[in-house]
N, C-alpha and C. Protein backbone atom coordinates (compact mmCIF):
# COMPACT_ATOMS: atom_id res chain seq x y z
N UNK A 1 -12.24 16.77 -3.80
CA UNK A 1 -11.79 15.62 -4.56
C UNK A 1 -11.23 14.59 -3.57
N UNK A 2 -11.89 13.33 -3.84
CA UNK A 2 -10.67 12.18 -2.43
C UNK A 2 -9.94 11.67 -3.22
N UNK A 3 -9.02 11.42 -1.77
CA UNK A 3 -7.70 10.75 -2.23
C UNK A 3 -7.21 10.10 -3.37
N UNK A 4 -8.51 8.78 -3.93
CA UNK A 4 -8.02 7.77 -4.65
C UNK A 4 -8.52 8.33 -6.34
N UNK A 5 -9.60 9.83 -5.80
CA UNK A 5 -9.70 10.18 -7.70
C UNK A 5 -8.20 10.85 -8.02
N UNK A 6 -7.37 12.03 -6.85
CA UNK A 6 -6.58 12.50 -7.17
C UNK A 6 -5.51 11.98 -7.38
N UNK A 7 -5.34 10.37 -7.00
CA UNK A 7 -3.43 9.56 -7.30
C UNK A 7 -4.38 9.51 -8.67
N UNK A 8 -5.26 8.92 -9.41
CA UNK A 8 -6.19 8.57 -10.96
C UNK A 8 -5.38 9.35 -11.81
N UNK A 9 -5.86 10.63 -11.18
CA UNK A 9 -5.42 12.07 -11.81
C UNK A 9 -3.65 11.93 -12.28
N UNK A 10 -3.18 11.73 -11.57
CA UNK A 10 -1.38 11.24 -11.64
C UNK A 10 -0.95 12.38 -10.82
N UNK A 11 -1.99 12.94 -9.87
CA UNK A 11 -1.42 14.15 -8.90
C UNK A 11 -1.15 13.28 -7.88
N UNK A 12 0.32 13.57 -7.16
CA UNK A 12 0.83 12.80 -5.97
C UNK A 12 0.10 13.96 -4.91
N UNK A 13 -0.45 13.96 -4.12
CA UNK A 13 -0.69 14.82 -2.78
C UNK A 13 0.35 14.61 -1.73
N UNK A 14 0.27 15.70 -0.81
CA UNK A 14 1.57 15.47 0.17
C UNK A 14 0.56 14.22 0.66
N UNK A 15 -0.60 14.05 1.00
CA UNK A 15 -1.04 12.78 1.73
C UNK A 15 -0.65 11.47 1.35
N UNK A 16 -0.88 11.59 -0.16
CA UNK A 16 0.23 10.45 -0.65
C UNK A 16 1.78 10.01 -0.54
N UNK A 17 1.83 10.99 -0.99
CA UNK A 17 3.13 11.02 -0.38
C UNK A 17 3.84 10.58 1.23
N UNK A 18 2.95 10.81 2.24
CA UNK A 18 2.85 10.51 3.54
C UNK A 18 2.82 8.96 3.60
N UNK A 19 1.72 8.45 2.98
CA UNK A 19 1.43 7.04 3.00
C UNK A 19 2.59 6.49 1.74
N UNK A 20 3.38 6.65 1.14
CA UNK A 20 4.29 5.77 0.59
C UNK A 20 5.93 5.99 1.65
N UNK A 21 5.93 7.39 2.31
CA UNK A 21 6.76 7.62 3.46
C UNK A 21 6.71 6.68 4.23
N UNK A 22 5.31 6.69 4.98
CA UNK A 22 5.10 5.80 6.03
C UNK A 22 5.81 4.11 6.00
N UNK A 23 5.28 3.98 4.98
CA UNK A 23 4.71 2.31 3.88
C UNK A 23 6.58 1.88 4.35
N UNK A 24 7.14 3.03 3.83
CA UNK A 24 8.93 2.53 3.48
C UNK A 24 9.63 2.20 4.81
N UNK A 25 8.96 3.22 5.80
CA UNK A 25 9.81 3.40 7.07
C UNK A 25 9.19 2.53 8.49
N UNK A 26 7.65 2.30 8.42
CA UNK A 26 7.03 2.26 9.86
C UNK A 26 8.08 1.13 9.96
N UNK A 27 8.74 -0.08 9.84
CA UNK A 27 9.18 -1.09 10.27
C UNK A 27 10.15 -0.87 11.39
N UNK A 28 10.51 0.49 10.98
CA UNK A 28 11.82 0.70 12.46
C UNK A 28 11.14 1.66 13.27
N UNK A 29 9.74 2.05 13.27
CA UNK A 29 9.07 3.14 14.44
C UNK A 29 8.86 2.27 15.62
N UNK A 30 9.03 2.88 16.59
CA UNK A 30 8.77 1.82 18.04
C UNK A 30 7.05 1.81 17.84
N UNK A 31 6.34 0.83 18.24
CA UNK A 31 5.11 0.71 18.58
C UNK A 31 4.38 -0.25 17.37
N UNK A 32 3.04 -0.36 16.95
CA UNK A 32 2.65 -1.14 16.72
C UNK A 32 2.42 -0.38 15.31
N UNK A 33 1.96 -1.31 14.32
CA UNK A 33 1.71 -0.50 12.82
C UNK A 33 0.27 0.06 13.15
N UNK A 34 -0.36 -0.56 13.51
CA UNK A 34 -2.10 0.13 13.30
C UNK A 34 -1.80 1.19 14.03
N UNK A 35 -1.40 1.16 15.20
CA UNK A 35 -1.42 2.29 16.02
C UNK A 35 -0.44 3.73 15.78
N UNK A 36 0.07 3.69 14.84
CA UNK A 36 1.15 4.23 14.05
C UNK A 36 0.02 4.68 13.00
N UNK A 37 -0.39 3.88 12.16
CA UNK A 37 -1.41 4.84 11.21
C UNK A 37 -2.43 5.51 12.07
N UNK A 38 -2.82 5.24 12.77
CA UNK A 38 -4.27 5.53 13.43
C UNK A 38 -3.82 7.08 14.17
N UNK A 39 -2.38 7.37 14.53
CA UNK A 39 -1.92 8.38 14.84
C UNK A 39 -1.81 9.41 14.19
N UNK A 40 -1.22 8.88 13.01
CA UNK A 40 -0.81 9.75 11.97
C UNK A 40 -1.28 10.10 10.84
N UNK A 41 -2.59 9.26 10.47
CA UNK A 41 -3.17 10.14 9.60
C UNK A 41 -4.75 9.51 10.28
N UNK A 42 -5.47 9.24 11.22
CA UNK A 42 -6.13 9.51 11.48
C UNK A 42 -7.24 8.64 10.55
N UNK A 43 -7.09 7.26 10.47
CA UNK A 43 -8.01 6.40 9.51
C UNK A 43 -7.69 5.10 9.93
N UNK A 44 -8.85 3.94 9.50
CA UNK A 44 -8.99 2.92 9.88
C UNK A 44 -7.43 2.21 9.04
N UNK A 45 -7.38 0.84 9.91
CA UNK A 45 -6.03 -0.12 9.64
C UNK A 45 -6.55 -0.60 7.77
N UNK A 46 -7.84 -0.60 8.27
CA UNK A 46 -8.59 -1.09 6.90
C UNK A 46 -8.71 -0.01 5.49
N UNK A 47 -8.96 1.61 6.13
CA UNK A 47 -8.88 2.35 4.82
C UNK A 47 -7.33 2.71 4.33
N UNK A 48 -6.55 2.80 5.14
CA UNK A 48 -5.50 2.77 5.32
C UNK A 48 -4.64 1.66 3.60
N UNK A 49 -4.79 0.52 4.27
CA UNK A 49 -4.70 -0.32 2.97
C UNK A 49 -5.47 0.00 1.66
N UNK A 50 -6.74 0.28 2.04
CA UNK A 50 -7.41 0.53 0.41
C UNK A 50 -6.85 1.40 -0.08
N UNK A 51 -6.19 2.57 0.32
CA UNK A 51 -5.55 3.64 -0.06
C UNK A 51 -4.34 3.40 -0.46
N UNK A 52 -3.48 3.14 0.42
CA UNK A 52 -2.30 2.67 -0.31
C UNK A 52 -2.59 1.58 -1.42
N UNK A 53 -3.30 0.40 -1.77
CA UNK A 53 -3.65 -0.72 -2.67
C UNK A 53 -3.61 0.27 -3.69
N UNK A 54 -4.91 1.52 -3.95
CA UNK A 54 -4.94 2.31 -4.72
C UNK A 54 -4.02 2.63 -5.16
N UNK A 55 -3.12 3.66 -4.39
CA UNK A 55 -2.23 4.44 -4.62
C UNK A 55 -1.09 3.95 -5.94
N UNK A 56 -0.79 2.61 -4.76
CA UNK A 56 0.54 1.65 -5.88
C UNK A 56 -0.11 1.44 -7.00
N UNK A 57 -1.22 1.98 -7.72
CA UNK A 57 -1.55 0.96 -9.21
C UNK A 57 -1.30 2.53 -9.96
N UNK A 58 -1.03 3.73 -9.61
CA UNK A 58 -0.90 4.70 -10.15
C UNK A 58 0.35 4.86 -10.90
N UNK A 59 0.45 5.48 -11.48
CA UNK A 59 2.01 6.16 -12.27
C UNK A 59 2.61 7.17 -11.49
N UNK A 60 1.99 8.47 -11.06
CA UNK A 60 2.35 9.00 -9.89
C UNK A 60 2.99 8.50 -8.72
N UNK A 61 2.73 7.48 -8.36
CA UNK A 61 3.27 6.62 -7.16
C UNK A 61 4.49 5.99 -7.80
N UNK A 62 4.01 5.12 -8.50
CA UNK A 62 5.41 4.72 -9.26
C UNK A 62 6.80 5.74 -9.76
N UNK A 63 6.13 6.72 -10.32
CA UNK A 63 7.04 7.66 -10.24
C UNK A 63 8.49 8.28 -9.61
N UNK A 64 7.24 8.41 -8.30
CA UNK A 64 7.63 9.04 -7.04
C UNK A 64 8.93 7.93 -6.35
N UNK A 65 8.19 6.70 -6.33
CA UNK A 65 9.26 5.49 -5.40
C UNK A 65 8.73 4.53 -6.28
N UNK A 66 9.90 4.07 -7.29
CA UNK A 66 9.94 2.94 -7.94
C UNK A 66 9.65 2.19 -7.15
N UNK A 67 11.02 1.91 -6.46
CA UNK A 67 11.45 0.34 -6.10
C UNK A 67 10.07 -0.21 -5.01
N UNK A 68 9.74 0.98 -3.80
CA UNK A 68 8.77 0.80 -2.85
C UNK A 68 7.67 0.27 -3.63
N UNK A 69 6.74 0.40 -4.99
CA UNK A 69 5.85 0.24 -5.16
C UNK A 69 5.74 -0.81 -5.63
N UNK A 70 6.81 -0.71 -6.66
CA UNK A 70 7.30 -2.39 -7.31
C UNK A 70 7.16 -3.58 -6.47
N UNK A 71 7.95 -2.84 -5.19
CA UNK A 71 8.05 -4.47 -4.10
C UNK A 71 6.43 -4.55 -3.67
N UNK A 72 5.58 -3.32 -3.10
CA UNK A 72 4.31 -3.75 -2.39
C UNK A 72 3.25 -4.45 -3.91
N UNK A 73 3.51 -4.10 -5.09
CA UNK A 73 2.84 -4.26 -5.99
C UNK A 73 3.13 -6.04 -5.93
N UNK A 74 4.17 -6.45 -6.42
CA UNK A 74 4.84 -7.68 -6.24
C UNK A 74 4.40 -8.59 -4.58
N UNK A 75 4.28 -8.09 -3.64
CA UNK A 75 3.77 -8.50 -2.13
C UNK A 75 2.32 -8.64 -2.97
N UNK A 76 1.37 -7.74 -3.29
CA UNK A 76 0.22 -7.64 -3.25
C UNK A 76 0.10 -9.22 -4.34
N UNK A 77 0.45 -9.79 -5.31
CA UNK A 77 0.10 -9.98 -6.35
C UNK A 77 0.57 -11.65 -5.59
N UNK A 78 2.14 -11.35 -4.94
CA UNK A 78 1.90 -13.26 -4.22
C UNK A 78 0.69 -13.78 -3.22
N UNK A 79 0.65 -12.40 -2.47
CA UNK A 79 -0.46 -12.69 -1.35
C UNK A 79 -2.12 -13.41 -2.52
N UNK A 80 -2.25 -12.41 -3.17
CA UNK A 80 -3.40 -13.15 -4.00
C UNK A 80 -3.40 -14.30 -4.51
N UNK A 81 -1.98 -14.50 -5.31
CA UNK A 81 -1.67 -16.18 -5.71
C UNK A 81 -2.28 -17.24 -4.21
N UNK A 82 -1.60 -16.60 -3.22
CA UNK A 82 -1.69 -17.85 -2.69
C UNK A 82 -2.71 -17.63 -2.23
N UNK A 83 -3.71 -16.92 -2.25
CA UNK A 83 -4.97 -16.87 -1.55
C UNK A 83 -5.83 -17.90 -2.49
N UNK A 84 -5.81 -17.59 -3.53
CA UNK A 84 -6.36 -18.06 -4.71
C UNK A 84 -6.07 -19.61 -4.73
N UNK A 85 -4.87 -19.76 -4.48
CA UNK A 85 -3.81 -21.51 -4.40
C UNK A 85 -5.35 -21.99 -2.98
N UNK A 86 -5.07 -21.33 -1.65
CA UNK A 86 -5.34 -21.98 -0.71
C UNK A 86 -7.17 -22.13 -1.02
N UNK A 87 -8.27 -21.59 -1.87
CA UNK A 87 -9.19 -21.53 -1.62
C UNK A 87 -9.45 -22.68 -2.81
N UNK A 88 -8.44 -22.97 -3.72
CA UNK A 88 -8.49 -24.22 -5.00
C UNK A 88 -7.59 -25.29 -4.60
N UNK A 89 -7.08 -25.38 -3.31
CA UNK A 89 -6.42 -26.35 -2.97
C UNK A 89 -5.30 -26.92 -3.53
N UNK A 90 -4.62 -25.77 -4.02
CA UNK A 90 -3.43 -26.23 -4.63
C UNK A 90 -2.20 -25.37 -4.05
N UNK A 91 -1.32 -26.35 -4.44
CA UNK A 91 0.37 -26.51 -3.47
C UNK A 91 0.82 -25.38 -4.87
N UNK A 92 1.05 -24.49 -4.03
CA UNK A 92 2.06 -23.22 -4.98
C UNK A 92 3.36 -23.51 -4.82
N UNK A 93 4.47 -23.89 -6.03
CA UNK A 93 6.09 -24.23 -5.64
C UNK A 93 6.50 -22.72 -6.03
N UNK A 94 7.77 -22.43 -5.35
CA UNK A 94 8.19 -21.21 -6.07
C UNK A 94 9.69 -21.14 -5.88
């Protein structure tokens, strides 16, 4: 079964679990973030995100770490606004 059928499922895996660990803490690990995932679980900077993206839309995740998912859920949802703002040419106030 991969990763993103089993968060579906509302089963947290310790792997999940790893990546919402990670997600909370890398900011104070010495070294670089990619190179920090690429260590530790052994996957691209790129699957890396699809997985976690996944992860946070689960209930399981939410569960597990409110507040962490809430905030990346909330990150994920301005980053799109303004992606969306900059490709329609409009000034986002906030």
């Amino acid at each position: 079964m991969s990763e993103a059928v089993a968060a579906r499922r509302q089963e947290l895996t310790e792997f999940h679990a790893a990546l919402l660990a990670f997600e909370k803490e890398w900011w104070s690990l010495p070294g670089s973030k990619e190179a920090e995932i690429r260590q530790r679980f052994d996957i691209s900077t790129t699957r890396y995100y699809q997985l976690l993206n996944a992860l946070i839309d689960t209930e399981a995740a939410l569960a597990h770490d409110p507040l962490l998912v809430k905030r990346l859920r909330r990150l994920r949802e301005s980053r799109q606004r303004e992606r969306t703002a900059r490709r329609l040419g409009v000034t986002i106030r906030v």
